[in-house]
N, C-alpha and C. Protein backbone atom coordinates (compact mmCIF):
# COMPACT_ATOMS: atom_id res chain seq x y z
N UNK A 1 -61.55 4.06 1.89
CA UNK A 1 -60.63 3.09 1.33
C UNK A 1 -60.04 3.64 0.04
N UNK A 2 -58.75 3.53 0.43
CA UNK A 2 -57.93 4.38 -1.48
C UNK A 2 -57.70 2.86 -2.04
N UNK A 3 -57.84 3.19 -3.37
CA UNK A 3 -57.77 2.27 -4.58
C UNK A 3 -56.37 2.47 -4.32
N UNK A 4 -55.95 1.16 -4.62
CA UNK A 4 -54.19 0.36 -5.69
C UNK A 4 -54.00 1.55 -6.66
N UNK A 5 -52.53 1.72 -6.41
CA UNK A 5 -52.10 2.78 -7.14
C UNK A 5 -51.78 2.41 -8.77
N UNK A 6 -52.27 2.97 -9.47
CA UNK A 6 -52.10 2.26 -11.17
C UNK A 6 -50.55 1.83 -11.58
N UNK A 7 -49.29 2.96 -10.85
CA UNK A 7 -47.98 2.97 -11.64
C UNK A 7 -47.26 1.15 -10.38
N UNK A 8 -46.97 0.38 -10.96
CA UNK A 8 -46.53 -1.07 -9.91
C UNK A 8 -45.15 -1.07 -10.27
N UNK A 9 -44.13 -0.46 -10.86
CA UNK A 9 -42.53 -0.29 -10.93
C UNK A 9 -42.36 1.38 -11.80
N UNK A 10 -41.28 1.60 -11.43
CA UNK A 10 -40.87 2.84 -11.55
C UNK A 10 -39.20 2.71 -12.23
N UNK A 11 -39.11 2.90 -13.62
CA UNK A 11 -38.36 2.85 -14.40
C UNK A 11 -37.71 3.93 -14.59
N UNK A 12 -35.58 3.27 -13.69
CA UNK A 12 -35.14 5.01 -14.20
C UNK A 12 -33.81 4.84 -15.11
N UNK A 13 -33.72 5.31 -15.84
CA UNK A 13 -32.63 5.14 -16.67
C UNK A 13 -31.39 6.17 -16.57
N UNK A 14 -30.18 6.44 -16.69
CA UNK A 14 -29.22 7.23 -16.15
C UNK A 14 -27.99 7.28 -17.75
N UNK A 15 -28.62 8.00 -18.72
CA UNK A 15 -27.13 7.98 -19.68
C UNK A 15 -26.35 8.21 -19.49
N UNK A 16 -26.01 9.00 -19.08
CA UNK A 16 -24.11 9.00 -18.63
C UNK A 16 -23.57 7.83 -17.44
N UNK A 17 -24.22 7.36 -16.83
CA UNK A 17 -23.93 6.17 -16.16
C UNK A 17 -23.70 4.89 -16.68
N UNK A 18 -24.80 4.94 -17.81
CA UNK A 18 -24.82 3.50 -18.55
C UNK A 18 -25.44 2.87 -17.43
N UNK A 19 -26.30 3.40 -16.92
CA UNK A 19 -27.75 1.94 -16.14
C UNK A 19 -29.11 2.61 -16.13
N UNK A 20 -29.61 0.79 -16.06
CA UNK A 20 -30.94 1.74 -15.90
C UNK A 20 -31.57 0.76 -14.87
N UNK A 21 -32.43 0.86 -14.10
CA UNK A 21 -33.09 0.21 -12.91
C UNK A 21 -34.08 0.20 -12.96
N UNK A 22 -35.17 -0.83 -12.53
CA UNK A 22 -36.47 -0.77 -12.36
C UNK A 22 -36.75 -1.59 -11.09
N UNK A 23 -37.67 -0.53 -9.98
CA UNK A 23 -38.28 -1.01 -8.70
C UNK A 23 -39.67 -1.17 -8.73
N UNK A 24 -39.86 -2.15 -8.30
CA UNK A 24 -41.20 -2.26 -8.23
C UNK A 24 -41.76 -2.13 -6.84
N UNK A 25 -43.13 -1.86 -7.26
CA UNK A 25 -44.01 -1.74 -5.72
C UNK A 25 -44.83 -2.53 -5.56
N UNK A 26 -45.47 -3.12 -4.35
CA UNK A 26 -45.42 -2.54 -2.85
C UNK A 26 -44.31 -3.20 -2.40
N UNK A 27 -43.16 -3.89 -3.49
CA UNK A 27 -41.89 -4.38 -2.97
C UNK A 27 -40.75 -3.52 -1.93
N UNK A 28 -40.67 -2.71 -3.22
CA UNK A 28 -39.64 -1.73 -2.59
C UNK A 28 -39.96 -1.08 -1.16
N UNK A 29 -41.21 -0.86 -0.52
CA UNK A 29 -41.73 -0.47 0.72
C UNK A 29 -41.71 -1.48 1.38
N UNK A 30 -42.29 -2.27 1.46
CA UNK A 30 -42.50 -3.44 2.46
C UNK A 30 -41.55 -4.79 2.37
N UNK A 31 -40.85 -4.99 1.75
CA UNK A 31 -40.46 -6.03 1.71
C UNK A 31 -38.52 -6.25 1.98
N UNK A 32 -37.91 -4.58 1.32
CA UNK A 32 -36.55 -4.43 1.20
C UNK A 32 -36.43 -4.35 2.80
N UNK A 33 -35.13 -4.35 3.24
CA UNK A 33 -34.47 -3.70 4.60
C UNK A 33 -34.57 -2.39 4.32
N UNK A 34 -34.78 -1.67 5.68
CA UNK A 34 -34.82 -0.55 5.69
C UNK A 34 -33.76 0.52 4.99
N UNK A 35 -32.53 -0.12 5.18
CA UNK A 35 -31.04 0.22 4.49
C UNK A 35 -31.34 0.02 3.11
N UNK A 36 -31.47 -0.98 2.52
CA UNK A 36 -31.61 -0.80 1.33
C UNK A 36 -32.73 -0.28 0.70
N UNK A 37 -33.53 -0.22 1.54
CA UNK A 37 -35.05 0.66 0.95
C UNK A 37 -34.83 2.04 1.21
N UNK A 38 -33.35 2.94 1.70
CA UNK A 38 -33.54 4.21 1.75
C UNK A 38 -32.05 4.39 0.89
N UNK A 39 -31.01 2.89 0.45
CA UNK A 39 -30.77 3.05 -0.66
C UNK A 39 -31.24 3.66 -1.92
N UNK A 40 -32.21 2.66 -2.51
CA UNK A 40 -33.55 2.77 -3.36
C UNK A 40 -33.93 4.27 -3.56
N UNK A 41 -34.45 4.41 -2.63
CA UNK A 41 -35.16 5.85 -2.50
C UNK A 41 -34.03 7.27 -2.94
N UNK A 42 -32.92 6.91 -2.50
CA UNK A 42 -31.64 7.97 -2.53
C UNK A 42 -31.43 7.92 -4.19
N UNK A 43 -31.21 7.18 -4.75
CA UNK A 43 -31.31 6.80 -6.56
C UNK A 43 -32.03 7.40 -7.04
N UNK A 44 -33.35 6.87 -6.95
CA UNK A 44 -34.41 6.80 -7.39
C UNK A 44 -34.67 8.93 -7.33
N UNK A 45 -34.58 9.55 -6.13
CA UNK A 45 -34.40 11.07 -5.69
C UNK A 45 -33.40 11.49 -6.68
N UNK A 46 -32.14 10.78 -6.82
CA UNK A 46 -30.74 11.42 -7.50
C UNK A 46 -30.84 11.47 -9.00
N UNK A 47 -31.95 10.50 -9.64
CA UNK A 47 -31.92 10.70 -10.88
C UNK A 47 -33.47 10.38 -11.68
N UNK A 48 -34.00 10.60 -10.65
CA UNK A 48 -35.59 10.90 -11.79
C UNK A 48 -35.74 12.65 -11.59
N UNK A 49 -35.32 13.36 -10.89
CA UNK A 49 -35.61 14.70 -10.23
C UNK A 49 -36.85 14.87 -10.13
N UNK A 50 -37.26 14.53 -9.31
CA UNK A 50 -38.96 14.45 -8.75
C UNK A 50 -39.94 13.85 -9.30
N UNK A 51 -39.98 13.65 -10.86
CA UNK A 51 -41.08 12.98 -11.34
C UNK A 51 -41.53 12.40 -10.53
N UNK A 52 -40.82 11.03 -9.96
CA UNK A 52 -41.65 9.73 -9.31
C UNK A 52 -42.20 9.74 -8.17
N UNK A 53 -41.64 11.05 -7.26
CA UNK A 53 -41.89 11.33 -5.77
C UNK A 53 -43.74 11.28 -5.47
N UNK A 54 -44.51 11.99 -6.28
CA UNK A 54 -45.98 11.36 -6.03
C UNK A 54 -46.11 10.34 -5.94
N UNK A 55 -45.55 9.67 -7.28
CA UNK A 55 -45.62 7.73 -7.37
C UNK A 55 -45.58 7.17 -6.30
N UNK A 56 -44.43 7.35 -5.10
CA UNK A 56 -43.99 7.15 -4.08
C UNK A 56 -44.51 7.29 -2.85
N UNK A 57 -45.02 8.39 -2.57
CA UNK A 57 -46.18 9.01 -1.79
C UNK A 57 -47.38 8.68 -1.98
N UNK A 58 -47.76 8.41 -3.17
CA UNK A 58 -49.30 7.77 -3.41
C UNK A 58 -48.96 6.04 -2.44
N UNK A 59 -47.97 5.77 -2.96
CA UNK A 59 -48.25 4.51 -2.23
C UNK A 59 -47.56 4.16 -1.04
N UNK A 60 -47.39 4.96 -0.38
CA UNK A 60 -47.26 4.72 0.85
C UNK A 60 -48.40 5.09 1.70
N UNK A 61 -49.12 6.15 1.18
CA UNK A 61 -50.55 6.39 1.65
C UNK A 61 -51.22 5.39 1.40
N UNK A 62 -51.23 5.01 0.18
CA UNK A 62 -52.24 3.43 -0.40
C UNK A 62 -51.85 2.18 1.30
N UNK A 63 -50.33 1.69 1.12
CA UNK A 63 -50.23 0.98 2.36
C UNK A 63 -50.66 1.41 3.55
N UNK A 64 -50.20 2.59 3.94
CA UNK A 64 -50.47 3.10 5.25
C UNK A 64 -52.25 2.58 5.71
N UNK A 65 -52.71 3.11 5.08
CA UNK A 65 -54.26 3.28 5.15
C UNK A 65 -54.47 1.93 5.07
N UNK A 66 -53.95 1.23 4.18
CA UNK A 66 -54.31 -0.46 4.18
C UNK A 66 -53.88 -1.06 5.33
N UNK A 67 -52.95 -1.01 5.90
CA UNK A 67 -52.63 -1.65 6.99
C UNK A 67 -53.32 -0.75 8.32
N UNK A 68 -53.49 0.33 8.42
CA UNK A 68 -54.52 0.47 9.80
C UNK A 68 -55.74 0.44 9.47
N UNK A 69 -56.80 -0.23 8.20
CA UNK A 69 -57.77 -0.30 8.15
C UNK A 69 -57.80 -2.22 9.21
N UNK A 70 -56.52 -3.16 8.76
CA UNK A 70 -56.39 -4.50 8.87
C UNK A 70 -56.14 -4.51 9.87
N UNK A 71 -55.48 -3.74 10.93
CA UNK A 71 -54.67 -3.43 12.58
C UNK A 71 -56.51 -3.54 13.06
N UNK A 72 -56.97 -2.38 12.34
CA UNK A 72 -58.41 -2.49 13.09
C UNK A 72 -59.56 -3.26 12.82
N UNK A 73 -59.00 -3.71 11.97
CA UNK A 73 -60.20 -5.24 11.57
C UNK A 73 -59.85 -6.30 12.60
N UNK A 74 -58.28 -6.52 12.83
CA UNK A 74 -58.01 -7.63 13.88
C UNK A 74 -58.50 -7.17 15.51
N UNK A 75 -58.43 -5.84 15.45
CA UNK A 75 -58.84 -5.85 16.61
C UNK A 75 -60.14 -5.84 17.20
N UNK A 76 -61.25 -5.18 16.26
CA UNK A 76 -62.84 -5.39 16.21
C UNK A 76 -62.75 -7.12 16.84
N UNK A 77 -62.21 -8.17 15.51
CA UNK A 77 -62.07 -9.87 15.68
C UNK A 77 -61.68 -9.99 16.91
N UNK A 78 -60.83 -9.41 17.13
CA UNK A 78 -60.72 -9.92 18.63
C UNK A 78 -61.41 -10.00 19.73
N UNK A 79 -61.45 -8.61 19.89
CA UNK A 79 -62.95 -7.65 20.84
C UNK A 79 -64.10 -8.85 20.72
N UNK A 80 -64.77 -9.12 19.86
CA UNK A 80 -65.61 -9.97 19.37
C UNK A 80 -65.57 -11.18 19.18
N UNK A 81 -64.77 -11.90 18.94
CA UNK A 81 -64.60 -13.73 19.57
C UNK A 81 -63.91 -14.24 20.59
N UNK A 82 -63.07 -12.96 21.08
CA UNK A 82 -62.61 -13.12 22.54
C UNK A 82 -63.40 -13.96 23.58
N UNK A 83 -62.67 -15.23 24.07
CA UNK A 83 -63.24 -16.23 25.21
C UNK A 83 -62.66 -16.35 26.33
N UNK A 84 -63.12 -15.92 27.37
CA UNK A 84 -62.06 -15.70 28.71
C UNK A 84 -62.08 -17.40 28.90
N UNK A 85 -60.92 -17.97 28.66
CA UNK A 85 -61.17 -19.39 29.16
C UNK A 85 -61.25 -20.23 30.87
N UNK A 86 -60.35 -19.19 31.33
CA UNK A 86 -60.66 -18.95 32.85
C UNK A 86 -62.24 -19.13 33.43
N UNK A 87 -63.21 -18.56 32.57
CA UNK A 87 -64.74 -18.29 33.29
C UNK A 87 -65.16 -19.53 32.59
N UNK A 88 -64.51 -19.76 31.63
CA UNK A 88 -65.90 -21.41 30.88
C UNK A 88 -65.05 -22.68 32.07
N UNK A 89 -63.89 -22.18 32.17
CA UNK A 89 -62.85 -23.23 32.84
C UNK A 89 -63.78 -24.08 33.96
N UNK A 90 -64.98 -23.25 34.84
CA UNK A 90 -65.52 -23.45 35.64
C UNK A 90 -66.73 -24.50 35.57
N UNK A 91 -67.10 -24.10 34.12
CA UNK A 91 -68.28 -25.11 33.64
C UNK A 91 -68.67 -26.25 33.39
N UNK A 92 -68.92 -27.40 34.09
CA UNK A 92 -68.77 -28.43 33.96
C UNK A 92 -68.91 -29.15 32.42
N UNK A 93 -69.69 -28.43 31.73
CA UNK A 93 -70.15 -28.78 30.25
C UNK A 93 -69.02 -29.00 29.23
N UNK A 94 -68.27 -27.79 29.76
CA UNK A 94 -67.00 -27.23 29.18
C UNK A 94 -66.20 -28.87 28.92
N UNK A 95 -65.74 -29.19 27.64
CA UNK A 95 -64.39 -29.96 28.18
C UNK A 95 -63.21 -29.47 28.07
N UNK A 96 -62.30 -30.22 28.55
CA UNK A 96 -60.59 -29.80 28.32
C UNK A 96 -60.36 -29.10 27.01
N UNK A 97 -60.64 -30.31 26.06
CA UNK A 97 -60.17 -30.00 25.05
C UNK A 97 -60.61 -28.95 24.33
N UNK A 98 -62.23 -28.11 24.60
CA UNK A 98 -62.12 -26.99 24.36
C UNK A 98 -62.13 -26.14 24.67
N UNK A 99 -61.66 -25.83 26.16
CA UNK A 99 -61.10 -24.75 27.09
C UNK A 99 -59.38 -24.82 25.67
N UNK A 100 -58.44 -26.02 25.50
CA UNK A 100 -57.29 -25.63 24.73
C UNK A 100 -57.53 -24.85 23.87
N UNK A 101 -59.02 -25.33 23.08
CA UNK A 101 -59.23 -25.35 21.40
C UNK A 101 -59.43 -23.07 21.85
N UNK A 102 -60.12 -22.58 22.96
CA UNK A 102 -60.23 -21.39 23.13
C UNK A 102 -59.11 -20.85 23.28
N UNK A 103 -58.21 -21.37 23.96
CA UNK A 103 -56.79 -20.53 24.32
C UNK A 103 -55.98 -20.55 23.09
N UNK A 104 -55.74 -21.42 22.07
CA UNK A 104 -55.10 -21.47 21.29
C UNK A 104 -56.12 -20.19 20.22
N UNK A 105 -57.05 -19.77 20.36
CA UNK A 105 -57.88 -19.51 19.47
C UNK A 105 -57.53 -17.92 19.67
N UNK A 106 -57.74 -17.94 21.14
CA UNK A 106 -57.44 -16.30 21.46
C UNK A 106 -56.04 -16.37 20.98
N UNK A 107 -55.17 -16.73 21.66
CA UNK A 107 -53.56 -16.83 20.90
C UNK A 107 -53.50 -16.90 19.32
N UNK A 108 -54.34 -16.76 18.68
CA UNK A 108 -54.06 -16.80 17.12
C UNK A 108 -54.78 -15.10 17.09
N UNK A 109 -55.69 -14.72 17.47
CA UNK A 109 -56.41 -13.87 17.75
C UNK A 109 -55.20 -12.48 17.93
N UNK A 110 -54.82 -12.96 19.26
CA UNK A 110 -53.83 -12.10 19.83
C UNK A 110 -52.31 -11.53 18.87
N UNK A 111 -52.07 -12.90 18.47
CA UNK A 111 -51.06 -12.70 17.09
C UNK A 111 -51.03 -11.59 16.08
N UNK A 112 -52.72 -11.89 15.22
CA UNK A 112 -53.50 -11.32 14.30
C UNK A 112 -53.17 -9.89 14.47
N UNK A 113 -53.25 -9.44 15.81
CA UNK A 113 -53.51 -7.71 16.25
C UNK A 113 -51.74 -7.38 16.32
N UNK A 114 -51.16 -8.12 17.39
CA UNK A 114 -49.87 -7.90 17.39
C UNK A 114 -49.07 -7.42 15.97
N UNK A 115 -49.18 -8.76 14.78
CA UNK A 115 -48.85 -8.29 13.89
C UNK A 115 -49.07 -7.34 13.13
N UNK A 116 -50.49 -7.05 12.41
CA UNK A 116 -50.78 -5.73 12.12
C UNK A 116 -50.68 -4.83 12.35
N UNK A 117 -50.27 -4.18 13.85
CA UNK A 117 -50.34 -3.35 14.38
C UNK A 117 -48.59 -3.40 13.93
N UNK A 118 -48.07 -4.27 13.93
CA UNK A 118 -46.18 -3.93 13.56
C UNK A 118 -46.63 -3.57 12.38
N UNK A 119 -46.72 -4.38 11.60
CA UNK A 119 -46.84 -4.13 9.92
C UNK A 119 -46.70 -2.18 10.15
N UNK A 120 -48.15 -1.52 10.50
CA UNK A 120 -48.72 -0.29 10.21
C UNK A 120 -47.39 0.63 10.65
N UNK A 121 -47.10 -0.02 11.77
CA UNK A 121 -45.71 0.62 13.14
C UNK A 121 -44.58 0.98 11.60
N UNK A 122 -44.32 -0.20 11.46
CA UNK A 122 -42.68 -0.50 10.09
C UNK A 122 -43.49 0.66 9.24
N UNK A 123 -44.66 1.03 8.79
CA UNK A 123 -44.85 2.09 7.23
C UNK A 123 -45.10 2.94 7.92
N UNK A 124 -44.86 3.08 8.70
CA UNK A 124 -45.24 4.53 8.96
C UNK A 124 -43.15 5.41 9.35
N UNK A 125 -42.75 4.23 10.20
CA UNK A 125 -41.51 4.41 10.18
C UNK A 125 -40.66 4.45 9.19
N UNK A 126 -40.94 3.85 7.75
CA UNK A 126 -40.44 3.58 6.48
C UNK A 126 -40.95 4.76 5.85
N UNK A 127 -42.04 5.67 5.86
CA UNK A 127 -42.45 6.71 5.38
C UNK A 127 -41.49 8.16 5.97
N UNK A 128 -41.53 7.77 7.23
CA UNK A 128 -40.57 9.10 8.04
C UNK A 128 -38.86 8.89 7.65
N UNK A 129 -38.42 7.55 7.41
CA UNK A 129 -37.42 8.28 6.31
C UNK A 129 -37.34 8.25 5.28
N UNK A 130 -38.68 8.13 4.36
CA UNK A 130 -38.43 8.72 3.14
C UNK A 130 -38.93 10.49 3.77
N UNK A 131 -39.33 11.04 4.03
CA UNK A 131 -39.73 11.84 4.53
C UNK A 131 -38.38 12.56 4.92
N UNK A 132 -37.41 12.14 5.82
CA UNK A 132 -36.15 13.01 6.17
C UNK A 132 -35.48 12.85 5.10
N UNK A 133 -35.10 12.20 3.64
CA UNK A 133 -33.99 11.33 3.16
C UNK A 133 -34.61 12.36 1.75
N UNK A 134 -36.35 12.67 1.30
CA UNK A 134 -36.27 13.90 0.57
C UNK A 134 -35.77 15.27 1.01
N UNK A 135 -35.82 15.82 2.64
CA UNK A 135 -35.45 17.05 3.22
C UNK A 135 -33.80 17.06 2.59
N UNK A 136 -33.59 15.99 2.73
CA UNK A 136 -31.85 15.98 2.57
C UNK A 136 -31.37 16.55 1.42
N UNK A 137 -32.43 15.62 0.62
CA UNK A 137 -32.17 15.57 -1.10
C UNK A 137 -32.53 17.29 -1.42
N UNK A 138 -33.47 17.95 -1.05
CA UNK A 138 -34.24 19.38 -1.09
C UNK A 138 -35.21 19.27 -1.72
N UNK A 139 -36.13 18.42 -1.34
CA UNK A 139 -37.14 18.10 -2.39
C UNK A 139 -38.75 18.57 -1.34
């Protein structure tokens, strides 16, 4: 498990432009559109000249790793409270209402994995173009 990265915005200033910008993280990764998160990144490349690029890389490793440690936590949960409701369906003991209370349960279950498993899918895809978008830059 990697520790939270210490730097949480990345401050760049541009004098001859007259601006200065500050992005913060794990915003700028996870949260922007992809378009504007390889906006971001194109700036951020054009006028810090590499300083921040570890900054950047540290935490996308920080997410990456966080989200397939959680992809595989939901799926262990699953594996493991998984209720075929079909086989209790048979049991007279069983009632209706919690043959539902199981299906709805696996269906939250099922969600849990689905999503995480996107989450990890989007950073890893959000990493490969920062990944082509430094080749560009020559970094």
């Amino acid at each position: 498990m990697l520790y939270r990265p210490d730097v949480d915005c990345i401050r760049i200033e541009n004098e001859w432009k007259h601006a200065r910008m500050t992005f913060n993280f794990p915003f700028l990764i996870t949260d922007m559109t992809l378009t504007d998160m390889k906006k971001s990144m194109k700036l951020i490349l054009e006028w810090s000249e590499e300083e921040h690029i570890p900054v950047i890389e540290e935490w996308f490793k920080y997410l990456i790793e966080e989200a397939r440690d959680l992809w595989e936590a939901n799926s262990k949960k699953f594996v493991d409270e998984y209720k075929d409701a079909d086989y209790y369906k048979r049991d007279p003991k069983v009632s209706v209402k919690e043959i539902k209370h199981m299906r709805a349960h696996n269906s939250a279950l099922k969600d849990d994995v689905r999503r995480s498993k996107s989450t990890y899918e989007k950073l890893l895809k959000r990493h490969e173009a920062f990944k082509e978008l430094k080749v560009t830059k020559g970094y």
